[in-house]
C-alpha atoms as a PDB file:
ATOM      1  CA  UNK A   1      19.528 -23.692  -9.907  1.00  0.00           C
ATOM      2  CA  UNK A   2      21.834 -24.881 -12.873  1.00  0.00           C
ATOM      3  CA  UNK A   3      25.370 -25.648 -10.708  1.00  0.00           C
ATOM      4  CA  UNK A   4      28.381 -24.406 -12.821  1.00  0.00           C
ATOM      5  CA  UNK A   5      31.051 -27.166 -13.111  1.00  0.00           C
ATOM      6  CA  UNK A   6      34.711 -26.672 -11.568  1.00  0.00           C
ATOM      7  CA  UNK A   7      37.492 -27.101 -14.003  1.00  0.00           C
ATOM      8  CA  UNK A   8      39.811 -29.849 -13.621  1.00  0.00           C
ATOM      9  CA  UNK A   9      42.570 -27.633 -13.882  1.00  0.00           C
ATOM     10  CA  UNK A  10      41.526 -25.319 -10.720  1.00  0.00           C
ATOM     11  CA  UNK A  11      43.438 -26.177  -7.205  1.00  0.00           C
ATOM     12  CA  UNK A  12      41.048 -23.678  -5.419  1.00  0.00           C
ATOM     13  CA  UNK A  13      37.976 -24.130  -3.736  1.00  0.00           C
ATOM     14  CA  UNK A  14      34.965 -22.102  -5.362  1.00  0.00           C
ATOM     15  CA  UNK A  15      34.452 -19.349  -2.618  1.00  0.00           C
ATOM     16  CA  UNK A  16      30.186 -19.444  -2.066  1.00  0.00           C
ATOM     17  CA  UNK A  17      28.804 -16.135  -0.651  1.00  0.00           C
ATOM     18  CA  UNK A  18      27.214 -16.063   2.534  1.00  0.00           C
ATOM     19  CA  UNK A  19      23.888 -17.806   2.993  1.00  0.00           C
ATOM     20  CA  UNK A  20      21.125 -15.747   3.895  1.00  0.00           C
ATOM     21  CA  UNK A  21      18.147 -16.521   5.557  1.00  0.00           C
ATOM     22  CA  UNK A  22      14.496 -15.183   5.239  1.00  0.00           C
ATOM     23  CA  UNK A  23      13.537 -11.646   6.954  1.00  0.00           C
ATOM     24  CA  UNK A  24      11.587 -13.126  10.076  1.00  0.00           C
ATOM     25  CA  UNK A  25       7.959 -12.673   9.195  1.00  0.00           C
ATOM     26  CA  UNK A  26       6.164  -9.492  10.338  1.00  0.00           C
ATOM     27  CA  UNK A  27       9.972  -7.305  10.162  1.00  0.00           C
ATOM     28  CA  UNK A  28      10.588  -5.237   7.601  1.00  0.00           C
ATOM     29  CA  UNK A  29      14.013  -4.896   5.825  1.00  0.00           C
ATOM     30  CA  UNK A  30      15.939  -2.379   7.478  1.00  0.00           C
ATOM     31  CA  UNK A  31      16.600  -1.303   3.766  1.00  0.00           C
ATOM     32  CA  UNK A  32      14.810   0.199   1.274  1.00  0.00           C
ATOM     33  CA  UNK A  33      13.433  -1.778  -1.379  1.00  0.00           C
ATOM     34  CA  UNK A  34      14.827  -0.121  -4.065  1.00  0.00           C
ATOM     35  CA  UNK A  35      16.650   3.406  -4.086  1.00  0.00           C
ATOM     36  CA  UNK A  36      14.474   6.117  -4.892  1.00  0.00           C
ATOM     37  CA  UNK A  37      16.226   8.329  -6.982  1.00  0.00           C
ATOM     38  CA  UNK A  38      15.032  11.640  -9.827  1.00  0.00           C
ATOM     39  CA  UNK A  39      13.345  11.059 -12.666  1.00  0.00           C
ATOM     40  CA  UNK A  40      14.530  12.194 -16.114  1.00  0.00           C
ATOM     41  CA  UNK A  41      11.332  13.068 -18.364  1.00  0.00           C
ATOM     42  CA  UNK A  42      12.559  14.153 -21.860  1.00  0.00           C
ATOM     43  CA  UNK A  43       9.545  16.015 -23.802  1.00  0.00           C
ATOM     44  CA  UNK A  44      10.154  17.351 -27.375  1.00  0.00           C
ATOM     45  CA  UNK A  45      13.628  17.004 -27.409  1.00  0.00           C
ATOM     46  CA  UNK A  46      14.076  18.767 -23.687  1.00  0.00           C
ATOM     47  CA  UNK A  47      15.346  17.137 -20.505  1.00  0.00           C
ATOM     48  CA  UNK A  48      13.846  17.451 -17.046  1.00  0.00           C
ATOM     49  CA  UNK A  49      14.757  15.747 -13.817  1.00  0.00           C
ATOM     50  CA  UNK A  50      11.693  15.629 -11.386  1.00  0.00           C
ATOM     51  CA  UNK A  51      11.565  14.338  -7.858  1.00  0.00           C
ATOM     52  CA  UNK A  52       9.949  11.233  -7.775  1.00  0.00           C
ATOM     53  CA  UNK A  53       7.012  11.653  -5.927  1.00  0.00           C
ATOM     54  CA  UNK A  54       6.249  14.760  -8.600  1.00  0.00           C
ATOM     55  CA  UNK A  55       6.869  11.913 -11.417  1.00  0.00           C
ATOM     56  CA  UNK A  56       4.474  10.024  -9.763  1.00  0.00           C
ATOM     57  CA  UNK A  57       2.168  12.879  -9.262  1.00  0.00           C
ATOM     58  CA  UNK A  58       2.463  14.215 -12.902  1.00  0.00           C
ATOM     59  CA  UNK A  59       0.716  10.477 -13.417  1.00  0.00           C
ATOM     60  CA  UNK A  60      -2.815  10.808 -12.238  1.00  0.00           C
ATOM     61  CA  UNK A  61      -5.171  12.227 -14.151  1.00  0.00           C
ATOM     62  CA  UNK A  62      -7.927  14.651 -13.234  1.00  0.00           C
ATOM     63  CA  UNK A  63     -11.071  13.779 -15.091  1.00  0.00           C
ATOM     64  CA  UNK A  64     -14.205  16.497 -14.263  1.00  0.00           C
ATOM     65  CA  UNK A  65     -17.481  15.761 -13.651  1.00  0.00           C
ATOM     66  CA  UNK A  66     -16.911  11.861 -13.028  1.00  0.00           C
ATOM     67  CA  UNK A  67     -18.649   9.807 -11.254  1.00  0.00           C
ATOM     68  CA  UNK A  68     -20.900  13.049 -11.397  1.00  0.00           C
ATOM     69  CA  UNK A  69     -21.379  16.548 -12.620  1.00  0.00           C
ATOM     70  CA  UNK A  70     -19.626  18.839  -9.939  1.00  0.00           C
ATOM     71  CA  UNK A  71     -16.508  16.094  -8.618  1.00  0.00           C
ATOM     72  CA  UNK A  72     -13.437  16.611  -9.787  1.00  0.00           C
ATOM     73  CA  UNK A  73     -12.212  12.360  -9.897  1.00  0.00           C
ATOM     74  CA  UNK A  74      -8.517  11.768  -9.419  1.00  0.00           C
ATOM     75  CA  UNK A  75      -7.909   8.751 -11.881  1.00  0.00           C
ATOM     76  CA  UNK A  76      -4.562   6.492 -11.065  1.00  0.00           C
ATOM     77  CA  UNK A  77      -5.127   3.872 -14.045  1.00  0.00           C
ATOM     78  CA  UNK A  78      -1.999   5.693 -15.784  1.00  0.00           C
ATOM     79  CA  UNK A  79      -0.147   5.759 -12.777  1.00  0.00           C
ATOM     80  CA  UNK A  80      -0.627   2.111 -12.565  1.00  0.00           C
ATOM     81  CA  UNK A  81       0.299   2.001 -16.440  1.00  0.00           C
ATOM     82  CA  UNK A  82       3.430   3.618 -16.364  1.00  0.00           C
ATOM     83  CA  UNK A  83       6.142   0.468 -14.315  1.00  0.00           C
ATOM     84  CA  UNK A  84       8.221   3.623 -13.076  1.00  0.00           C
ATOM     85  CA  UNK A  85       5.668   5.282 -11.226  1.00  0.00           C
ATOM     86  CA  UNK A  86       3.783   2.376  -9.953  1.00  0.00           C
ATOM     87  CA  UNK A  87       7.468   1.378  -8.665  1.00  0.00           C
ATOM     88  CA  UNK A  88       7.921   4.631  -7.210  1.00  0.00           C
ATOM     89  CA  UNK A  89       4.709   5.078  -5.085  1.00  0.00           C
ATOM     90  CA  UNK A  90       4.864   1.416  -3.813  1.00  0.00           C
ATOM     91  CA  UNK A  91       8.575   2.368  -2.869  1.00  0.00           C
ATOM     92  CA  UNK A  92       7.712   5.711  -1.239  1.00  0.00           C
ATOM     93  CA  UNK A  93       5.148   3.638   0.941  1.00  0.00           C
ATOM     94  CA  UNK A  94       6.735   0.680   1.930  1.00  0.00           C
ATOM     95  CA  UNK A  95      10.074   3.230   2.866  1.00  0.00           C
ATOM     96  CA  UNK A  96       7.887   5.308   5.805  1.00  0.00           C
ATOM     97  CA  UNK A  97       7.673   1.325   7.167  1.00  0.00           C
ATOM     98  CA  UNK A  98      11.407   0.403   7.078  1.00  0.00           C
ATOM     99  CA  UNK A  99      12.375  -1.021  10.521  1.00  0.00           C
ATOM    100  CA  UNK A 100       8.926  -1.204  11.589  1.00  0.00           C
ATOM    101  CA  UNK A 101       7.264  -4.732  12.474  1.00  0.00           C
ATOM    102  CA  UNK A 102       4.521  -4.912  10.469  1.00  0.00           C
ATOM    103  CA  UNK A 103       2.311  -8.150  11.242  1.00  0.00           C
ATOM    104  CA  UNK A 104      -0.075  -7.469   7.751  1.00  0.00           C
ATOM    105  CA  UNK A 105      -1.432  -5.073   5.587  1.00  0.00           C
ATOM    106  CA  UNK A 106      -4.768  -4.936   5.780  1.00  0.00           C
ATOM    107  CA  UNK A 107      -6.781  -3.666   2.124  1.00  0.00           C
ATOM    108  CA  UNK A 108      -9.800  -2.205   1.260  1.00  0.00           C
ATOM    109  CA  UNK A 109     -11.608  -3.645  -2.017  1.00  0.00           C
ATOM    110  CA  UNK A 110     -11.006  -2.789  -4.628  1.00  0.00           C
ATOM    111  CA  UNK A 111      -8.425  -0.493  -5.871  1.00  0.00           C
ATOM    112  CA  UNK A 112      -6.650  -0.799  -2.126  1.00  0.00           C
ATOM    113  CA  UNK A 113      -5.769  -4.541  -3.324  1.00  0.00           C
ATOM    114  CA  UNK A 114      -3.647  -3.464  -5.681  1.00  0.00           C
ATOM    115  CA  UNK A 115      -1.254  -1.867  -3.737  1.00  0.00           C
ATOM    116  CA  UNK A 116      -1.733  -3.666  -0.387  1.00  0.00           C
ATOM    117  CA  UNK A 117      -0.511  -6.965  -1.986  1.00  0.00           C
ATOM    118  CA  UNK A 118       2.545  -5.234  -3.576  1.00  0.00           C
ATOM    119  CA  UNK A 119       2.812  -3.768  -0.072  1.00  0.00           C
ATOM    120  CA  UNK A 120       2.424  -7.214   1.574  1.00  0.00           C
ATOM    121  CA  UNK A 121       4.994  -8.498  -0.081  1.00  0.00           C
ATOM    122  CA  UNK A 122       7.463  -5.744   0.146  1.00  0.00           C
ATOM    123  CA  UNK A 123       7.367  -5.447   3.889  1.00  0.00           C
ATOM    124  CA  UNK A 124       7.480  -9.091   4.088  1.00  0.00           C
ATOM    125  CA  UNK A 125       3.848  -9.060   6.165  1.00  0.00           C
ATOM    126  CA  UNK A 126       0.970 -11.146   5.496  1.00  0.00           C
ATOM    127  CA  UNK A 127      -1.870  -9.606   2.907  1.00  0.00           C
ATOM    128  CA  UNK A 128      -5.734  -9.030   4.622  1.00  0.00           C
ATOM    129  CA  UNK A 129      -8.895  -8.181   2.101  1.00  0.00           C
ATOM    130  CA  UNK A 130     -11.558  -6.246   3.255  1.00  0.00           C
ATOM    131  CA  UNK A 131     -14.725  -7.081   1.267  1.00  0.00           C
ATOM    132  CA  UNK A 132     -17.799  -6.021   0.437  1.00  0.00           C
ATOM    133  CA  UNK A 133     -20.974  -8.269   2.037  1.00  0.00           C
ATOM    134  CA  UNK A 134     -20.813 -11.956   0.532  1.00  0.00           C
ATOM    135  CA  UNK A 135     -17.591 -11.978  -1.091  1.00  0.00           C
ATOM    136  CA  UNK A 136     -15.239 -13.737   1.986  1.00  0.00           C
ATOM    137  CA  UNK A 137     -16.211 -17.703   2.001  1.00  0.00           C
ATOM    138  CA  UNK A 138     -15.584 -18.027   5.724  1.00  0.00           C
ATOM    139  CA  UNK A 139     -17.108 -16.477   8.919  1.00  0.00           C
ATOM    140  CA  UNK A 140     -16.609 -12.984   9.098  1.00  0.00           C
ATOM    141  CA  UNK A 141     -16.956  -9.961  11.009  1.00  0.00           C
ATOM    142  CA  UNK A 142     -18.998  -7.278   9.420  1.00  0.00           C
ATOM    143  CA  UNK A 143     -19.145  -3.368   9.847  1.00  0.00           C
ATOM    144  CA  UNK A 144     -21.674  -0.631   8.734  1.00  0.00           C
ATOM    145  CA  UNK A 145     -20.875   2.799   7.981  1.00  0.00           C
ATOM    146  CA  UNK A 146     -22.474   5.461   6.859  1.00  0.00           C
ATOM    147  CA  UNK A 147     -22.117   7.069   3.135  1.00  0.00           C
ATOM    148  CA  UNK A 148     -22.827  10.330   1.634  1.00  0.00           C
ATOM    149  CA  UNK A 149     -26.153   8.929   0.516  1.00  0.00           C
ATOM    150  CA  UNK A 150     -27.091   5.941   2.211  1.00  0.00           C
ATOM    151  CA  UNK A 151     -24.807   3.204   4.422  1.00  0.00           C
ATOM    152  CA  UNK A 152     -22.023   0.791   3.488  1.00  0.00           C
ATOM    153  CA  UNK A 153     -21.210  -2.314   5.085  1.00  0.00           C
ATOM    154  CA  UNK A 154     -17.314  -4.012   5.227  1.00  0.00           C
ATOM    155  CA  UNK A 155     -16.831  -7.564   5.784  1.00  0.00           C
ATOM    156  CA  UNK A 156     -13.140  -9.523   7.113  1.00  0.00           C
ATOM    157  CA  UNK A 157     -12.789 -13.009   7.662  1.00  0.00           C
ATOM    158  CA  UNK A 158     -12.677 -13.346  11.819  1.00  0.00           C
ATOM    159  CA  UNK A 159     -10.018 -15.343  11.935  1.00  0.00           C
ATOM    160  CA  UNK A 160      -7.373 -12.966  10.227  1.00  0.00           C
ATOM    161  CA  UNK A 161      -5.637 -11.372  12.703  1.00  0.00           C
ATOM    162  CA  UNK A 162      -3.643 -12.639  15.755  1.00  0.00           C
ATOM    163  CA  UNK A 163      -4.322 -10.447  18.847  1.00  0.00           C
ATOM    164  CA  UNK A 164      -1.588  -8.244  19.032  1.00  0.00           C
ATOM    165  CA  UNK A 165      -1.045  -7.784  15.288  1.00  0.00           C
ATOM    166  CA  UNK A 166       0.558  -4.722  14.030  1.00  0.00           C
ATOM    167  CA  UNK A 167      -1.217  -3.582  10.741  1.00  0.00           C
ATOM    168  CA  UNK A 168      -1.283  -1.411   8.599  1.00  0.00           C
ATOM    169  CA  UNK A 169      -4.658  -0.534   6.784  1.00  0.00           C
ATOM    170  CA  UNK A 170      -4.273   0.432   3.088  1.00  0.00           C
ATOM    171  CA  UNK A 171      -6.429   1.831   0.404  1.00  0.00           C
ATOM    172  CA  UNK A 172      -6.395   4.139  -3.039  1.00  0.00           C
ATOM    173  CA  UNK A 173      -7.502   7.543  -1.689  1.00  0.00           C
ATOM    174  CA  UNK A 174      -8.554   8.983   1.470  1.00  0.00           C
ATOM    175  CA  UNK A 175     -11.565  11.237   1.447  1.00  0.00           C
ATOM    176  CA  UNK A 176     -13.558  11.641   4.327  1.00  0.00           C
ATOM    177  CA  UNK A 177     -12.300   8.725   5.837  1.00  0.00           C
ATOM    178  CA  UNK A 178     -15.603   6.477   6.620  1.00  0.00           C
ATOM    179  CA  UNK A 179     -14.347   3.577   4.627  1.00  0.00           C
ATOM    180  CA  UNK A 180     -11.020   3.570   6.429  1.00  0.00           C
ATOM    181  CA  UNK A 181     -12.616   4.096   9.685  1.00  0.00           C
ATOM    182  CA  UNK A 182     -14.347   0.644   9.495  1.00  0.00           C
ATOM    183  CA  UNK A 183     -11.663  -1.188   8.149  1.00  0.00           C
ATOM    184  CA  UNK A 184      -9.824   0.125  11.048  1.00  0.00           C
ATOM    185  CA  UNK A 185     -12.845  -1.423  13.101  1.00  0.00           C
ATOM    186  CA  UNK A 186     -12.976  -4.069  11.945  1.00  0.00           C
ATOM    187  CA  UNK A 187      -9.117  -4.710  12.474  1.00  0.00           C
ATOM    188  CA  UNK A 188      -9.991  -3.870  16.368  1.00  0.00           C
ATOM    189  CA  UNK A 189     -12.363  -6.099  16.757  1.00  0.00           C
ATOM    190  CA  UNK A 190     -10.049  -9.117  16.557  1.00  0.00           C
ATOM    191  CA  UNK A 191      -7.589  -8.099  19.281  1.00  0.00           C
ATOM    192  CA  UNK A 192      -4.993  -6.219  16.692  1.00  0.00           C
ATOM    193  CA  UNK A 193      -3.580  -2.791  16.407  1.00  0.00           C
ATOM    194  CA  UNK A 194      -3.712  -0.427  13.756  1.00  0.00           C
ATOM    195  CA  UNK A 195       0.320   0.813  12.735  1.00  0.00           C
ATOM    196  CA  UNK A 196      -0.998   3.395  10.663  1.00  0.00           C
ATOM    197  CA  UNK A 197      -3.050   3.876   7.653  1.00  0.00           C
ATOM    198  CA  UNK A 198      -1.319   4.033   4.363  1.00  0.00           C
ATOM    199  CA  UNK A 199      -2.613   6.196   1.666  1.00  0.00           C
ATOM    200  CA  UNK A 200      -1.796   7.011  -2.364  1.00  0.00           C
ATOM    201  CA  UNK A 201      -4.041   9.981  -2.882  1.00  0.00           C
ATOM    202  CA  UNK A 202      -5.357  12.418   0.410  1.00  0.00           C
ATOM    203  CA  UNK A 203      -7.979  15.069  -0.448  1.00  0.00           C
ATOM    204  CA  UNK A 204      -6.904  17.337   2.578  1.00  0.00           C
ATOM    205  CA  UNK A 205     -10.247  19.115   2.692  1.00  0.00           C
ATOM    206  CA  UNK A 206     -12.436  16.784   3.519  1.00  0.00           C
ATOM    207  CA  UNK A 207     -10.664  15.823   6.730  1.00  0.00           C
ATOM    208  CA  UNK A 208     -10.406  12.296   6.458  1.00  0.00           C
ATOM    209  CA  UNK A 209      -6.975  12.152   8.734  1.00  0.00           C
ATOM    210  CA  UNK A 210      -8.343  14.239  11.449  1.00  0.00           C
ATOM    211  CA  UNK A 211     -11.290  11.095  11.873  1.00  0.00           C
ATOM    212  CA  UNK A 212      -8.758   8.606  11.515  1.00  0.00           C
ATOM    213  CA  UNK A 213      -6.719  10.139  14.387  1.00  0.00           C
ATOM    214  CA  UNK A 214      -5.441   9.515  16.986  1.00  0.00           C
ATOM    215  CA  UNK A 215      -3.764   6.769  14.319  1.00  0.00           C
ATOM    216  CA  UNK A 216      -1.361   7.979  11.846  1.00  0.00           C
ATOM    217  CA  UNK A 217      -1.748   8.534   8.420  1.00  0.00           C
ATOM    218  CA  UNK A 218       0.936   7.910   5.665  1.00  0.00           C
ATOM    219  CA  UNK A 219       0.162   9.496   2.279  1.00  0.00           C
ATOM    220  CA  UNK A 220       1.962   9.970  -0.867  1.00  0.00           C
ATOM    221  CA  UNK A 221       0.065  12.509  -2.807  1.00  0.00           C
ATOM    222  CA  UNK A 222      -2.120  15.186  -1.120  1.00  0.00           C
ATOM    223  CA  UNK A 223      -4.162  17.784  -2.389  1.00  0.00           C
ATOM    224  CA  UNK A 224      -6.181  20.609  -0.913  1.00  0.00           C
END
């Protein structure tokens, strides 16, 4: 940093605020990373204040028929688009965490990276990919699950966690919950202990949370 230089003409002592030091690693801030507050939308030359997680909401896009006829896909790429929003539902996550000690987020490839590093980072905890087969360079721990139509397999590096670890698993959407389910195995399998599992989108119906349980489930947006 640049120092600014004292004037010759000063008899006082340049008062320097308090030094802080670093948030001890695995505690999150006991405040907020930024205040969460309405959101003014002004359409065709009206005003209207929305909560926040409805501005967030009002961002993802329902696209029919996608990845195939008869599956209504819930699209976040202009949630991530729009800084506010994106802002906003990183926020509204990291907020349900406040106080908590939070060890690392673990995320699910792909679209659970890019809110698990933000998340990381906000909740001062170290960041954990979950990866498809052959992706992680080092020995790793692998899980199978099964899929609507076939079986997936999960792969984490098997020296990730600490026993003991408190994490939190993240990812874009829970559905019916298979995916998270073997992150969350993975994560047991080295000793740690899943927090909770954090969440953008929940499709209520297909009773992902109730296979998750007994952990809990954080999510921002839910639909039926």
């Amino acid at each position: 940093m640049a120092s600014r230089k004292r004037s010759s003409h000063s008899s006082k002592k340049p008062v320097m605020p308090a030094r802080r030091g670093p948030t001890p690693r695995g505690v999150a801030s006991t405040k907020p990373p930024h205040a969460i507050g309405p959101v003014r939308r002004t359409t065709l030359g009206s005003t209207v204040t929305l909560d926040p997680i409805k501005y967030a909401t009002s961002l993802v896009r329902d696209i029919p028929d996608f990845p195939q006829p008869g599956i209504l896909f819930r699209d976040i790429t202009p949630l991530l688009a729009d800084p506010r929003g994106f802002h906003i539902t990183l926020d509204a996550i990291a907020e349900r965490f406040v106080g908590e000690h939070v060890d690392a987020i673990v995320a699910i490839e792909s679209r659970g990276f890019i809110f698990g590093g933000a998340l990381a980072a906000r909740l001062n905890a170290s960041f954990v990919p979950v990866r498809k087969p052959g992706k992680l360079p080092a020995r790793t721990d692998r899980v199978e699950y099964a899929l609507e139509y076939g079986k997936g397999q999960l792969e984490m590096h098997r020296d990730a966690l600490p026993a003991g670890a408190q994490v939190v698993v993240v990812d874009d959407l829970l559905a019916t919950g298979g995916t998270a389910a073997a992150a969350g195995e993975l994560v047991q399998r080295q000793g740690a202990t899943i927090l909770a599992y954090a969440f953008v989108i929940e499709l209520d119906a297909l009773g992902g949370r109730e296979r998750l349980s007994p952990s809990p489930v954080v999510s921002l947006i839910r639909y039926g």
